[in-house]
Protein backbone atom coordinates (compact mmCIF):
# COMPACT_ATOMS: atom_id res chain seq x y z
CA UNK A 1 0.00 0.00 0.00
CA UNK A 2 1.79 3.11 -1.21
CA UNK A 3 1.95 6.41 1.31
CA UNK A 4 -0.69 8.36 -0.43
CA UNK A 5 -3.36 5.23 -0.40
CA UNK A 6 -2.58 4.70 3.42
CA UNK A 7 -3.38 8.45 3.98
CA UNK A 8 -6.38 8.48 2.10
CA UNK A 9 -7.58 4.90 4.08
CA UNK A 10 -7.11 6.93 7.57
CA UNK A 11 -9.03 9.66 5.98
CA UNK A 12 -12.26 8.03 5.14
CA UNK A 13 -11.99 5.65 8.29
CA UNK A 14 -11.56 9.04 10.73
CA UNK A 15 -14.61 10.57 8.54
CA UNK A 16 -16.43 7.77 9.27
CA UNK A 17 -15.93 7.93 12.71
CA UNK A 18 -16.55 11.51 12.78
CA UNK A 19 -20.02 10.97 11.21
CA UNK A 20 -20.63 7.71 13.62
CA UNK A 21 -20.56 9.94 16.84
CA UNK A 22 -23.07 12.40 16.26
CA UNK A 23 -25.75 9.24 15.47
CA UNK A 24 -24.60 7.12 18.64
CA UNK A 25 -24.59 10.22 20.69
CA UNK A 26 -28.15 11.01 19.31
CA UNK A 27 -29.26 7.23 19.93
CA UNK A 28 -27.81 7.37 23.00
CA UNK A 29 -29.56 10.41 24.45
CA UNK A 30 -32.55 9.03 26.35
CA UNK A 31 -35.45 11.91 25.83
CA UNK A 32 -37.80 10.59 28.40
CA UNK A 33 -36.75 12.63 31.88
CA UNK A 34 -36.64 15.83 29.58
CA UNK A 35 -40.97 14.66 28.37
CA UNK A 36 -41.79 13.92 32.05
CA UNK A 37 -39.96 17.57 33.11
CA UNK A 38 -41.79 19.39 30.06
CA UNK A 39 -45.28 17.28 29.75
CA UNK A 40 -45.56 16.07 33.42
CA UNK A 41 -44.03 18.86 34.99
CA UNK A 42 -41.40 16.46 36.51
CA UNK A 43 -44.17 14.57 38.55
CA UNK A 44 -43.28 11.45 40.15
CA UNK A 45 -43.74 8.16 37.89
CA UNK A 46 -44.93 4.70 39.23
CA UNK A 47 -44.24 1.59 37.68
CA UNK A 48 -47.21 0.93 36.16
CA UNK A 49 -47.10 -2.59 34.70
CA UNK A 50 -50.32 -3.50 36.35
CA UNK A 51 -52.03 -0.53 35.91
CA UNK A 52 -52.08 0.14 32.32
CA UNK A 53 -50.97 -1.40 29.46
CA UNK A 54 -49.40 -0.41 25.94
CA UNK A 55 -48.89 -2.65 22.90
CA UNK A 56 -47.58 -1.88 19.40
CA UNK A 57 -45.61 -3.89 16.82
CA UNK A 58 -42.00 -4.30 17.63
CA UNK A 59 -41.57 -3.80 13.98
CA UNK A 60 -44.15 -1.37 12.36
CA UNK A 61 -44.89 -2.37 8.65
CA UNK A 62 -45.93 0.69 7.81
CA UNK A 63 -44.30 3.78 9.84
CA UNK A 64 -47.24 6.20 9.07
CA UNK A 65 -50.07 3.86 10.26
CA UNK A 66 -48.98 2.06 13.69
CA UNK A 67 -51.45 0.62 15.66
CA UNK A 68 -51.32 1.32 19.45
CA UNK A 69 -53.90 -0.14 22.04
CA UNK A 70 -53.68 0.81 25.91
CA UNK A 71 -55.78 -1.12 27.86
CA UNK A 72 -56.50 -1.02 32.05
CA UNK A 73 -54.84 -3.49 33.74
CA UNK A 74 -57.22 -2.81 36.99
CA UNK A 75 -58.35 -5.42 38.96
CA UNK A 76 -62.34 -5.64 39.37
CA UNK A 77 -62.05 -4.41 43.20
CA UNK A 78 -59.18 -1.92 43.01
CA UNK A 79 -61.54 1.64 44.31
CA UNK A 80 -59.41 3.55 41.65
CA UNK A 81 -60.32 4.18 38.58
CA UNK A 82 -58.26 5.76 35.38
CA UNK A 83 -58.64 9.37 34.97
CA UNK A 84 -56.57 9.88 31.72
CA UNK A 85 -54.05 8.19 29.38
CA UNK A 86 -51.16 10.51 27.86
CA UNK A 87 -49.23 8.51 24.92
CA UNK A 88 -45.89 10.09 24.52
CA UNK A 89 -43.96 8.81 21.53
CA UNK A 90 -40.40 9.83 22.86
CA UNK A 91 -38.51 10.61 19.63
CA UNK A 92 -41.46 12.12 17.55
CA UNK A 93 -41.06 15.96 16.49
CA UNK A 94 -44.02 16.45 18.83
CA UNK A 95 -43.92 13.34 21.69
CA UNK A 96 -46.82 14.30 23.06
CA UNK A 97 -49.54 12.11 20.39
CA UNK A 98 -52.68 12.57 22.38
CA UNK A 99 -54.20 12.55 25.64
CA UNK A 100 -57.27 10.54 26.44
CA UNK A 101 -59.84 11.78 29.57
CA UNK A 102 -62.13 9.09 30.66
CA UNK A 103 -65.46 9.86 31.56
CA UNK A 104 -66.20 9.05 35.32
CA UNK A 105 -69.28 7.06 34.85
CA UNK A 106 -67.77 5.04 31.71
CA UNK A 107 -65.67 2.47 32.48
CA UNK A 108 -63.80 2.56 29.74
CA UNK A 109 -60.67 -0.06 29.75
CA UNK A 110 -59.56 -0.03 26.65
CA UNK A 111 -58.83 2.77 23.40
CA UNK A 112 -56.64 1.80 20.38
CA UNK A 113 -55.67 3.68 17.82
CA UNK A 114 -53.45 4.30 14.90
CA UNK A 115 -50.29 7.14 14.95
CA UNK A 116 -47.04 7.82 13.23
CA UNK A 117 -43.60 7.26 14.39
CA UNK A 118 -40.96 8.84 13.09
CA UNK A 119 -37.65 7.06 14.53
CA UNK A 120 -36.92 4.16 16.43
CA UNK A 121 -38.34 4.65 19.60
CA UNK A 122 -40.01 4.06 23.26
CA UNK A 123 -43.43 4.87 23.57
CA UNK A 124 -44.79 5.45 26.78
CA UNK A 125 -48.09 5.58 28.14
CA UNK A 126 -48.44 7.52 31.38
CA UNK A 127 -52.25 6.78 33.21
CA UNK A 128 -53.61 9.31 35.98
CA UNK A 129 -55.73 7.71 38.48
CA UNK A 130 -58.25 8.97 40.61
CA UNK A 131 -55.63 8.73 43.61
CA UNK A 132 -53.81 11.72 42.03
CA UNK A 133 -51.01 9.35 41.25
CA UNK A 134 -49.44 9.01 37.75
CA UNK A 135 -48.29 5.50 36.44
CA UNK A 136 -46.23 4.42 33.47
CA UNK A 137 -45.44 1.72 31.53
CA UNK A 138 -43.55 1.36 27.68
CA UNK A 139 -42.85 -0.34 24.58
CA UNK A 140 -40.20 0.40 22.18
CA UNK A 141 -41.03 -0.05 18.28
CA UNK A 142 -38.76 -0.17 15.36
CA UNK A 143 -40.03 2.68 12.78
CA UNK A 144 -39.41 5.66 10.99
CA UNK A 145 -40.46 8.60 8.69
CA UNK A 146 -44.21 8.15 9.75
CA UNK A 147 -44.30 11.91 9.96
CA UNK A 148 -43.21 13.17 6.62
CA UNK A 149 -44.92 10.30 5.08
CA UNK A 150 -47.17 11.27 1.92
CA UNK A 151 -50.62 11.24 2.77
CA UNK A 152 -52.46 8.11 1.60
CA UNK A 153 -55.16 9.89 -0.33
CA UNK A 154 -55.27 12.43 -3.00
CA UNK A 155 -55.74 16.40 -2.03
CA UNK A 156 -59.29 16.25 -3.55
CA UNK A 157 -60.56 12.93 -2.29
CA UNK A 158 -58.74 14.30 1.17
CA UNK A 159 -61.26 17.22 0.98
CA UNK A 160 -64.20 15.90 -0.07
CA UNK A 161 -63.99 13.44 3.54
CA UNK A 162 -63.18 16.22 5.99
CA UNK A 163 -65.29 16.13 8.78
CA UNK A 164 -67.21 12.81 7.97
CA UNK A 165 -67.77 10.69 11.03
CA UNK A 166 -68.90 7.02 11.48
CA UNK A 167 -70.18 4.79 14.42
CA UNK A 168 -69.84 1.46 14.59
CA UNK A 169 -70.48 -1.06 16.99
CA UNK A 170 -69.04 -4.35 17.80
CA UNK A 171 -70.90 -7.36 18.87
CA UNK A 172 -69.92 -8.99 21.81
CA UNK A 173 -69.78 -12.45 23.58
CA UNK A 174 -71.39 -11.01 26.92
CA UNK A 175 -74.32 -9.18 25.13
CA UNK A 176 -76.89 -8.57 25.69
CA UNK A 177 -76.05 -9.52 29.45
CA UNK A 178 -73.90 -7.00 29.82
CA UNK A 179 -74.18 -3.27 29.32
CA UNK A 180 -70.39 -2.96 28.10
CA UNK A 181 -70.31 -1.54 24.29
CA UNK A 182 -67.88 -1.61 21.96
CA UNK A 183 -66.92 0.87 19.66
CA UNK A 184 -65.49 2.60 16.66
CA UNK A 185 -65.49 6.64 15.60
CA UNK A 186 -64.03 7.33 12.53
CA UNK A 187 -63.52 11.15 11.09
CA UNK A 188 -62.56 12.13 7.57
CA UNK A 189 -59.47 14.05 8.05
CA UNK A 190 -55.92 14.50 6.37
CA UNK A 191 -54.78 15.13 9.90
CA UNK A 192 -51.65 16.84 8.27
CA UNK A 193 -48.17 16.67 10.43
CA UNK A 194 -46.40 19.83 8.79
CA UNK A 195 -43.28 17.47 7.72
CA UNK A 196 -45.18 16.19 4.68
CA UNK A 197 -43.92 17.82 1.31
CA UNK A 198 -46.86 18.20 -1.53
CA UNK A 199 -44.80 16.36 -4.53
CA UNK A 200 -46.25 18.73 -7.45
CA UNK A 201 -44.63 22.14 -5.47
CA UNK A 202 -42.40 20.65 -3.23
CA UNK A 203 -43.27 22.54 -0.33
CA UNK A 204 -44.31 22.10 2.84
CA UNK A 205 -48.18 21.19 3.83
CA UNK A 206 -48.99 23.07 6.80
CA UNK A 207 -49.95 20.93 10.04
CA UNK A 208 -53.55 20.76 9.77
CA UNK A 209 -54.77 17.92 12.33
CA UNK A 210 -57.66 17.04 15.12
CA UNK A 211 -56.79 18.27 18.20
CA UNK A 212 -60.05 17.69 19.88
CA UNK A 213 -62.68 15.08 19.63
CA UNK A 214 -65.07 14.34 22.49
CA UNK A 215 -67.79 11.77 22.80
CA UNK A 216 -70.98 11.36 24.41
CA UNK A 217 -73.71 8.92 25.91
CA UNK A 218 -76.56 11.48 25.32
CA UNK A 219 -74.60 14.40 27.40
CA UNK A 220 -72.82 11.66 29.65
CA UNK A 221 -69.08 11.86 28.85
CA UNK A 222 -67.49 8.61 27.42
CA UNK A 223 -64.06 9.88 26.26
CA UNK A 224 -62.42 12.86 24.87
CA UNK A 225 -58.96 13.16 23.26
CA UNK A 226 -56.78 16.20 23.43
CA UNK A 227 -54.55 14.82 19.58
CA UNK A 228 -51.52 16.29 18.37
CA UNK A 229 -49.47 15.59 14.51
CA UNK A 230 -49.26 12.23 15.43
CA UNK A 231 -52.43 10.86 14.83
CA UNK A 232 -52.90 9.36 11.31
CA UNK A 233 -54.26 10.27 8.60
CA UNK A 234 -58.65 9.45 8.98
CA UNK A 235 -58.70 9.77 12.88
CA UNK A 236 -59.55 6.44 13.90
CA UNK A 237 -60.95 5.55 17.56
CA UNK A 238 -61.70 2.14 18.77
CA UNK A 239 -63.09 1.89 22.66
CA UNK A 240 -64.81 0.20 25.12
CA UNK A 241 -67.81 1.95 27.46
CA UNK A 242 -70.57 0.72 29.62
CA UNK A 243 -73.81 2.37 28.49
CA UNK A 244 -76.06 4.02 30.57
CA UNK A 245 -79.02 3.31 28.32
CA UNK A 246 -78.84 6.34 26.46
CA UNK A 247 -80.31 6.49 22.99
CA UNK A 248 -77.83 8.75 21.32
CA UNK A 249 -74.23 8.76 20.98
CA UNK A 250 -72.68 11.93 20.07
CA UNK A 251 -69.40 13.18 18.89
CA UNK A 252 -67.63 16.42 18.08
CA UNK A 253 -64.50 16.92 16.76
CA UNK A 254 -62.55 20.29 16.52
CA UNK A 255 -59.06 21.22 13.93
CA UNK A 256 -56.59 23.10 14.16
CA UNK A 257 -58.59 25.49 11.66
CA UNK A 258 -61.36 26.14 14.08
CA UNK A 259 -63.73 23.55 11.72
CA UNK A 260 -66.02 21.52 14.44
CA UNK A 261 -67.57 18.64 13.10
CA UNK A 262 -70.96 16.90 14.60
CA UNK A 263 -73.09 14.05 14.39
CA UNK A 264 -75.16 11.96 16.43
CA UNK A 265 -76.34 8.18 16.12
CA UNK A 266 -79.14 5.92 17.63
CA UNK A 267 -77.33 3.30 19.81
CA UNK A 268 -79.32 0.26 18.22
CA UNK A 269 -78.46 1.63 14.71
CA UNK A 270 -75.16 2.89 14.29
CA UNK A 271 -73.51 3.74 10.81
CA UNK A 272 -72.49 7.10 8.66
């Protein structure tokens, strides 16, 4: 190997290196106490393993899409109940995906959903309970550019669904026995994350998302969810309540353009 060959070896293999640091030092970095300082306001956590639980693929197959369910893990004759969920996906541009409040007289154990991930990363889901306390627990999934993703649907076909809503319902194994319901809302929405690029100009689509959506046993709360650029495209809720024998379930929905969106079904016929 001549002088000038040997010189230009070490130079790629210290450039290399160079380049490698910045990337382990960024994997490295664990985000999390910075999210509980700046979204918890440094509150004490609790291990929450049997309290609430989170699961996701390890390995999303598609980044912009990623199903997430958090379900109680209270026992029948714990006194406490779940006040709210928060889902923080650590390394997202904006962790914070959504918060869930529960209504009091719901019950409701379990919400999944669909949200982007942007890099490899933990995702943590941090319960309150009536006790005041907070609990966590976390999964990590293997993901990325869910964010800048191009949105699944055309502009035109995006606009034309804005602000539709469906209600479904899912038949049970305990009905009619039981009183617990479950549930799907779905809303029309490009739910847009601001890192998407429009491939005709090349520019930036503003964020344009959901941030509020609240639903409703006639005027009996059920759940309400405070969403951020992380929820997918076509907001997409799936839940379970215990009905109070109300007729009507309601839901309204609010963007980050002031739109609010409403509509209302009979219980014992739900649909569009």
């Amino acid at each position: 190997m001549t002088g000038c060959t040997r010189r230009l070896t070490l130079t790629a293999l210290l450039l290399s290196m160079a380049l490698a640091i910045p990337a382990q030092a960024e994997e490295a970095h664990d985000p999390w106490p910075g999210l509980v300082q700046d979204i918890f306001s440094n509150r004490p956590m609790n291990d929450g393993s049997a309290v609430i639980g989170i699961e996701m693929p390890y390995r999303a197959e598609d980044a912009a899409i990623v199903p997430v369910t958090l379900r109680s893990k209270l026992s029948p004759g714990d006194a406490r109940r779940i006040r709210s969920i928060t889902l923080v996906i650590d390394r997202n541009p904006a962790p914070m995906a959504a918060k869930f409040e529960l209504g009091p007289d719901a019950n409701v154990t379990e919400i999944s959903t669909r949200v982007r991930v942007n890099n490899y990363t933990d995702v943590h889901a941090v319960a309150e309970l009536s006790d005041g306390q907070l609990y966590v627990s976390k999964t990590y999934v293997k993901a990325s550019g869910g964010c800048s993703a191009p949105a699944g649907k055309n502009v035109e076909e995006a606009k034309n669904r804005i602000g539709q809503m469906r209600y479904r319902q899912f038949a049970r194994e305990d009905a009619p026995a039981s009183r617990v319901r479950e549930a799907q809302i779905m809303i029309g929405h490009p739910n847009n994350s601001g890192l998407q690029m429009d491939q005709v100009t090349q520019l930036y689509i503003p964020a344009y998302f959901i941030n509020q959506l609240k639903l409703t046993q006639d005027d009996s709360p059920v759940l309400s969810m405070e969403g951020g650029i992380s929820i997918s495209e076509d907001p997409n809720l799936r839940f379970t309540y215990v009905s109070n024998g109300a007729k009507r379930f309601r839901a309204e929905a609010k963007d980050t353009n002031g739109h609010v969106f409403r509509n209302e079904w009979d219980v014992e016929k739900p649909g569009t």
